[in-house]
Protein backbone atom coordinates (compact mmCIF):
# COMPACT_ATOMS: atom_id res chain seq x y z
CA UNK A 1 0.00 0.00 0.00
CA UNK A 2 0.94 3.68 -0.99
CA UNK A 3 0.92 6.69 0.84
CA UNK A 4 -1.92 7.47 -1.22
CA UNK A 5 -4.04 4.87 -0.81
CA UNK A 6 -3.29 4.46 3.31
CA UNK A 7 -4.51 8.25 3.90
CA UNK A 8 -7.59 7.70 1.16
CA UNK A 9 -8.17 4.66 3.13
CA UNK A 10 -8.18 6.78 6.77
CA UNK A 11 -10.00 9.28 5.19
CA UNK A 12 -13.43 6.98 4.51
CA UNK A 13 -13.12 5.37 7.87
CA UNK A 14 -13.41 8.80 9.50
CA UNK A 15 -15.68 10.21 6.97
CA UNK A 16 -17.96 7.09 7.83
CA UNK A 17 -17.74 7.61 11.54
CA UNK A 18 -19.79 10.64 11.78
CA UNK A 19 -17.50 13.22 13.92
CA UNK A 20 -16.95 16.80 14.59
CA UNK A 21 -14.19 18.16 13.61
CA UNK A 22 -12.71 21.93 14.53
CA UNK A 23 -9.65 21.48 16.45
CA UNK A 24 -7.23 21.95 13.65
CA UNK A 25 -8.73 20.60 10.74
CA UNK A 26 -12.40 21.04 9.56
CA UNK A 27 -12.77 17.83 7.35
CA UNK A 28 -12.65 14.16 7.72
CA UNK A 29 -9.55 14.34 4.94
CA UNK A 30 -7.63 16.99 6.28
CA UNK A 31 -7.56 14.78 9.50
CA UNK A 32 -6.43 11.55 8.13
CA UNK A 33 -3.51 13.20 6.44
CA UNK A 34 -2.68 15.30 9.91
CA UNK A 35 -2.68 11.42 11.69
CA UNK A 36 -0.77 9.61 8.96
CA UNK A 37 1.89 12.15 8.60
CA UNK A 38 2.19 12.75 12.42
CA UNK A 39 2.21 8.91 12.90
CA UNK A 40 4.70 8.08 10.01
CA UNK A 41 7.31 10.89 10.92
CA UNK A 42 6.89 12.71 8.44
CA UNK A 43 6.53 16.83 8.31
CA UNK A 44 3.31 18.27 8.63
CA UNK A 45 2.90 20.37 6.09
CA UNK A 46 4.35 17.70 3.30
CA UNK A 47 3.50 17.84 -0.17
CA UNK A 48 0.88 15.02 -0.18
CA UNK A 49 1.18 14.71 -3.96
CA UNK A 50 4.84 14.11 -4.08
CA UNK A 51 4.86 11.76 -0.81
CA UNK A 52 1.53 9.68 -3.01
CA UNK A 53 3.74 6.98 -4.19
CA UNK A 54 5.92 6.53 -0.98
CA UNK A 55 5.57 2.56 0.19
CA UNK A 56 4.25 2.21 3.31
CA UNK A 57 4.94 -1.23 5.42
CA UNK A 58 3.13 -3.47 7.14
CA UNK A 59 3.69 -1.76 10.38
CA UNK A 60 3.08 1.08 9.18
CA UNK A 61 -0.27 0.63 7.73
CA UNK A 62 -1.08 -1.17 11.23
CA UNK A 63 0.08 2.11 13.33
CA UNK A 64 -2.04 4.41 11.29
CA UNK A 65 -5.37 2.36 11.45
CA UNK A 66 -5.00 1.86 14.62
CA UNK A 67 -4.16 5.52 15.31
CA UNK A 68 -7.49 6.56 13.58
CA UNK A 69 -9.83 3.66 14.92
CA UNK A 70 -8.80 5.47 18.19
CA UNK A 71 -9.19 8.60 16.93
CA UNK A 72 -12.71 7.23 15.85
CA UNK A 73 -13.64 4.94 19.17
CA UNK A 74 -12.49 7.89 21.73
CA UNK A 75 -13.89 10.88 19.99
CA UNK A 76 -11.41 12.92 21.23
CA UNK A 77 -9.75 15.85 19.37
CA UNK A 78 -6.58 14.54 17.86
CA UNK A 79 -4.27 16.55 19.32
CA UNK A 80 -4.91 14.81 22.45
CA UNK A 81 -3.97 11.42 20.50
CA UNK A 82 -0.52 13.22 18.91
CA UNK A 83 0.17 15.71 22.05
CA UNK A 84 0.83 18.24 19.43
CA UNK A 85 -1.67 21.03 18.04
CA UNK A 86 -0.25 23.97 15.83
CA UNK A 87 -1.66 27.17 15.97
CA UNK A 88 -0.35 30.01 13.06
CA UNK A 89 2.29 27.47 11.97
CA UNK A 90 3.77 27.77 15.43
CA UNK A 91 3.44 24.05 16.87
CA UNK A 92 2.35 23.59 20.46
CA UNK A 93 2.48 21.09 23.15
CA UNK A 94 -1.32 19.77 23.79
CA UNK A 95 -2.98 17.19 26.44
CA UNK A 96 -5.97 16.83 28.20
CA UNK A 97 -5.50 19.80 30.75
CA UNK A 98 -6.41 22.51 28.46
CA UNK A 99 -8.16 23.08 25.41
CA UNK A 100 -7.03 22.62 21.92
CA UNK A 101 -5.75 26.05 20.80
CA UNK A 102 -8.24 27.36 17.81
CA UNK A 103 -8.46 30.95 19.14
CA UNK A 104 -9.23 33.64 16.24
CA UNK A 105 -7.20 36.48 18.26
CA UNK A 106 -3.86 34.29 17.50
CA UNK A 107 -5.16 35.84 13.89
CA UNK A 108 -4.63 39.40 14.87
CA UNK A 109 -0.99 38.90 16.36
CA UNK A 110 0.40 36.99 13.20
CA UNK A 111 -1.12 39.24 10.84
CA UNK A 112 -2.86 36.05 9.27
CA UNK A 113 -4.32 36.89 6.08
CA UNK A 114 -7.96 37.15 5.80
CA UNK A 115 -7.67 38.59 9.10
CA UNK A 116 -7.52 42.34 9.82
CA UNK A 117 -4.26 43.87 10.80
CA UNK A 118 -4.79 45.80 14.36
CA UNK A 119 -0.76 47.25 14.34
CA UNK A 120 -2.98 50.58 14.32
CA UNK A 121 -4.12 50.28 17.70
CA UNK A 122 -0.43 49.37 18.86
CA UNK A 123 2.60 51.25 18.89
CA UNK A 124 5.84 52.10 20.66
CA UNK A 125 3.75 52.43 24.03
CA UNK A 126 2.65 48.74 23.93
CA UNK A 127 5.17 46.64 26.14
CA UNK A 128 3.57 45.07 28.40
CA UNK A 129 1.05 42.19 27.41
CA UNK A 130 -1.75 40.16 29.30
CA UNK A 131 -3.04 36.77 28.10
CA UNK A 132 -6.08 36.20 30.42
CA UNK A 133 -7.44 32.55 29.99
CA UNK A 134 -3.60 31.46 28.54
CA UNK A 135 -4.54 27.53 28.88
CA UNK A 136 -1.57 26.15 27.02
CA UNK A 137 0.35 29.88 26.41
CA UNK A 138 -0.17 29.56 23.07
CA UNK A 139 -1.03 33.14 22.74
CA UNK A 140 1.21 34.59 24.93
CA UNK A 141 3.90 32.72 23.31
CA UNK A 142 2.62 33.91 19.80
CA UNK A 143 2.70 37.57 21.03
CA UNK A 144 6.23 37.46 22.60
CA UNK A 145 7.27 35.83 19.29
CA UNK A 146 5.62 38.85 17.15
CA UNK A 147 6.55 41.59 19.63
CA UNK A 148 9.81 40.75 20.78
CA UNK A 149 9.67 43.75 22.42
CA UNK A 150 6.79 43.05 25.13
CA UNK A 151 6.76 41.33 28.08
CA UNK A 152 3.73 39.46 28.52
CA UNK A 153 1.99 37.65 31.56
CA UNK A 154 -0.27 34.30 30.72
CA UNK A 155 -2.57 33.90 33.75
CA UNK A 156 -4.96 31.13 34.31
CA UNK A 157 -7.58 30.10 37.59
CA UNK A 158 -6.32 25.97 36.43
CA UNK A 159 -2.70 24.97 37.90
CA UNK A 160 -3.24 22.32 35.27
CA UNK A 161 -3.32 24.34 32.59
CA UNK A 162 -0.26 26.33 33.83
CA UNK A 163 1.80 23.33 33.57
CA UNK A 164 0.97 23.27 29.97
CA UNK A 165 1.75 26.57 29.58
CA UNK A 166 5.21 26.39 31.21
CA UNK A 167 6.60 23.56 28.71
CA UNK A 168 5.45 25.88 25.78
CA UNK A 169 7.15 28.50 27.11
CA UNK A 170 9.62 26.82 27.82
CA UNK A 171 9.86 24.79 24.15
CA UNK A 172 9.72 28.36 22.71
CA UNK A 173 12.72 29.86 24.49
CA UNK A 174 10.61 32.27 26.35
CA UNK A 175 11.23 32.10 30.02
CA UNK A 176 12.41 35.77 30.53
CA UNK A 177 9.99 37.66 28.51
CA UNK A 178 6.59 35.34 29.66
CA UNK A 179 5.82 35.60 33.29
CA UNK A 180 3.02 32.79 34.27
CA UNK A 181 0.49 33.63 36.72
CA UNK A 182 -2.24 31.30 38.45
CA UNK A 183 -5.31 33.93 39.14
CA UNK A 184 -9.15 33.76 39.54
CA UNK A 185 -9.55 36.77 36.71
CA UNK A 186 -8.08 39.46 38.05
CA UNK A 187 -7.13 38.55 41.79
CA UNK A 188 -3.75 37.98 41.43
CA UNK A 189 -3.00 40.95 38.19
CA UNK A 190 -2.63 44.16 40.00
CA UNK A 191 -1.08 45.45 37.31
CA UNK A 192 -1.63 47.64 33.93
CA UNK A 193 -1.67 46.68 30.44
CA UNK A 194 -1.05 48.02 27.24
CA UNK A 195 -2.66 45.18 25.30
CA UNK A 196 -4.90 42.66 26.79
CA UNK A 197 -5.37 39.20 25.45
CA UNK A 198 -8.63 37.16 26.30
CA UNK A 199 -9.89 34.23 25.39
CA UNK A 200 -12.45 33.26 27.99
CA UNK A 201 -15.29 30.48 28.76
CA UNK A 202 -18.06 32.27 27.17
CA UNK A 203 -20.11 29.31 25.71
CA UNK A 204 -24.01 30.00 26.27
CA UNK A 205 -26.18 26.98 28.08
CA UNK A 206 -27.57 25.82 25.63
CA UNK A 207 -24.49 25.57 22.99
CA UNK A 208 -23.11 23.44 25.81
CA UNK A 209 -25.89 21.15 26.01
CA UNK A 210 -25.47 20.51 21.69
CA UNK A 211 -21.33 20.46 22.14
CA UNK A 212 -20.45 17.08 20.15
CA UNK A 213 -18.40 14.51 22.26
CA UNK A 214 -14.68 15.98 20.84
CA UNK A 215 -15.51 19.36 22.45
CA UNK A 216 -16.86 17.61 25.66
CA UNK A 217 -13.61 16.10 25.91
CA UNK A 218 -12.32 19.51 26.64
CA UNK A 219 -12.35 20.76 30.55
CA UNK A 220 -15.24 22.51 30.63
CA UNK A 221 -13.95 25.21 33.01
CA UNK A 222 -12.26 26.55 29.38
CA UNK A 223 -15.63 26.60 27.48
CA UNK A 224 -18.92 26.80 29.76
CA UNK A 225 -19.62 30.63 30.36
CA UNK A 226 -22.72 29.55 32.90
CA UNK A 227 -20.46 28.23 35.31
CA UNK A 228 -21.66 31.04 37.47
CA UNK A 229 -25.32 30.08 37.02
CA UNK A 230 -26.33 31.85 33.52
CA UNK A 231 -27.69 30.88 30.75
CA UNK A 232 -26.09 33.54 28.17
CA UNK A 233 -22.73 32.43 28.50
CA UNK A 234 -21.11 35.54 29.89
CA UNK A 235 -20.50 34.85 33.31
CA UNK A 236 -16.79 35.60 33.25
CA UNK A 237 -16.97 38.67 30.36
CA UNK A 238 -18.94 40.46 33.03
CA UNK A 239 -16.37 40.10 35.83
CA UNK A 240 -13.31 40.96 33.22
CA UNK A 241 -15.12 43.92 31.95
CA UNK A 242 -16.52 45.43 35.51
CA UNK A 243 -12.71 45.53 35.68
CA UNK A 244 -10.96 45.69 32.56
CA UNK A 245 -10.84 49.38 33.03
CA UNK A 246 -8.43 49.18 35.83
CA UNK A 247 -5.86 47.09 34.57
CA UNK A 248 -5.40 48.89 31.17
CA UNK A 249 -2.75 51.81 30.75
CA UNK A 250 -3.60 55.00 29.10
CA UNK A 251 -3.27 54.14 25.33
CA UNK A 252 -4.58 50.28 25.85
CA UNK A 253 -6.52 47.99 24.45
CA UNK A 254 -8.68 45.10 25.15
CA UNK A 255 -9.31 42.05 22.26
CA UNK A 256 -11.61 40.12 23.40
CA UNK A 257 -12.74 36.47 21.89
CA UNK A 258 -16.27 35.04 22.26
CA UNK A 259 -16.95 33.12 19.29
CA UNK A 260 -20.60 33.02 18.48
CA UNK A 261 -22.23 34.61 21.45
CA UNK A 262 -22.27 38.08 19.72
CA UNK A 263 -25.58 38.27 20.40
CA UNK A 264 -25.88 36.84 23.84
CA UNK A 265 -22.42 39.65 24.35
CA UNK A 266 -24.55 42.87 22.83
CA UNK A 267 -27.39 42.08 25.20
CA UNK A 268 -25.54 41.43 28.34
CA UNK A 269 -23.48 45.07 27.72
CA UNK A 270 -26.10 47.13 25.96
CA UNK A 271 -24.61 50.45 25.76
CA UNK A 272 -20.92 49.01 25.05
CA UNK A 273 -18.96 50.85 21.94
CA UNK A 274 -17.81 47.41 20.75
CA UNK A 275 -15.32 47.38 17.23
CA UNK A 276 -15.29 44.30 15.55
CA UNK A 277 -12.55 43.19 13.33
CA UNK A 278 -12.62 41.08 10.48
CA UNK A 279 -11.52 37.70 10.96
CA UNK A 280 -11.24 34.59 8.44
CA UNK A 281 -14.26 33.97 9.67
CA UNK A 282 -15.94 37.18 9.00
CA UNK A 283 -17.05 39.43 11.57
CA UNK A 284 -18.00 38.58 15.30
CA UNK A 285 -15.70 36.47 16.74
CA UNK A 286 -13.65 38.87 18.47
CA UNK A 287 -14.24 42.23 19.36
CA UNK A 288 -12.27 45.06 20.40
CA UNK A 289 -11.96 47.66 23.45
CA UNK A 290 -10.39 50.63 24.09
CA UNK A 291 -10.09 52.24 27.23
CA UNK A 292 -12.20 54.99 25.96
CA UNK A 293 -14.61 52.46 25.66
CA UNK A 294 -14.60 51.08 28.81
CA UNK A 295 -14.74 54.54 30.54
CA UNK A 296 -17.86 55.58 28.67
CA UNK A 297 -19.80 52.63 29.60
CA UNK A 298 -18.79 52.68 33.19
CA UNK A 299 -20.27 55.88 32.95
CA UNK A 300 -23.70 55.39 32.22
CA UNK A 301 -23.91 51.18 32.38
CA UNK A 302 -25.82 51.65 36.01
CA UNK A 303 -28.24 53.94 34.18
CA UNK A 304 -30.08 51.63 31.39
């Protein structure tokens, strides 16, 4: 058997099995090639049509079937099953103590095309960086990476998740410009910011009742916004914006991710100058603060 045939192969035994994809590759294809390659050795991003011919063994055949019967009978996100998830071609340690990095913000610091370019909103003044909700670092390593500049600090409520976090930072060389904090939101961040990065829980209750069995595999703490008791998802987007205002610096700004709950996001903070940036996904995903912002709303917030 070919290369060829062994990924068309893993291909219609995914396709078959009926799951969700989302947490690096969209399609039952694009995830058979991701597990072949990853289980074979070979690089990533290979050119599938010049690997086509390339013998496979025995063995080999055996190692990738059985990678994607588990892949099939576990339903969890395969980066759990590799330990390896890659995130604006910047690769990433991955396990079961954090989420699978997908976040659209990681967009806005590598300039990803398709994606608007918020340099405007930065400048000289921005040098020192929060990633709230860091999980596995990955976007605190991704800004320390594109701002070489900054110093950033990647806080988290999960000591789990930290862990993560440290052998990213530490895989990326980053140990004295990434300071790791464990905080509840803000308790333990005193501090000011000239960018902040956030990526919270903010799934509503009822998209977590419909989440497909790869998400569930997930902790929850990452992705259920009603943790708190409601229903809209924006449990902890209320507590970082009743204080977003004094963490950020003069000049700063806030981007903040929340996927699909625009709606659930414009209803919760009614009189909230929001700007949303394009993403590859179009508009909505993320949205973005000044301080500006912040301060009018605090002003008149208590009277609608």
């Amino acid at each position: 058997m070919n290369l060829k045939q062994l990924l068309q192969a893993a291909s219609e035994k995914l396709e078959a099995a009926g799951l969700a994809y989302g947490h690096g590759t969209t399609n039952a294809h694009d995830e058979a090639a991701w597990l072949t390659l990853w289980q074979l050795g070979l690089p990533l991003d290979a050119d599938l049509d010049e690997l086509a011919g390339r013998a496979c063994s025995e063995s080999e055949v055996a190692a990738v079937l059985a990678l994607i019967e588990q892949r099939m009978t576990t339903r969890k996100p395969a980066a759990y099953l590799t330990q390896e998830a890659w995130l604006q071609g910047v690769p990433f340690h991955v396990d079961e103590r954090v989420i699978v990095p997908r976040s659209f913000l990681a967009e806005f610091i590598a300039a990803a095309e398709g994606a608007e370019n918020i340099d405007g909103w930065l400048g000289e003044h921005t040098a020192k960086v929060l990633d709230l909700c860091t999980g596995n670092g990955s976007l605190a390593v991704l800004a320390a990476l594109a701002w070489p500049e900054v110093t950033v600090d990647a806080a988290d409520i999960s000591p789990d998740a930290l862990a993560v976090a440290r052998l990213n930072v530490d895989r990326h060389g980053l140990q004295d410009r990434i300071r790791l904090v464990e905080s509840d939101g803000w308790a333990n961040l005193p501090g000011r910011y000239d960018l902040i990065l956030c990526n919270p829980p903010y799934v509503c209750r009822k998209g977590m009742d419909e989440l497909p069995a790869e998400y569930r595999a997930e902790p929850l703490i990452s992705l259920d916004g009603g943790l708190q008791g409601s229903d809209d998802g924006m449990d902890f987007v209320r507590h970082l914006l009743d204080h977003a205002l004094e963490h950020l610096n003069e000049h700063g700004v806030l981007l903040l991710e929340i996927g699909n709950e625009r709606e659930h996001f414009e209803r919760a903070f009614p009189t909230l100058l929001a700007y949303w940036p394009e993403t590859t996904s179009g508009e909505g995903p993320v949205l973005l603060l000044t301080r500006d912002n912040l301060a009018d709303w605090a002003a008149t917030k208590d009277l609608t």
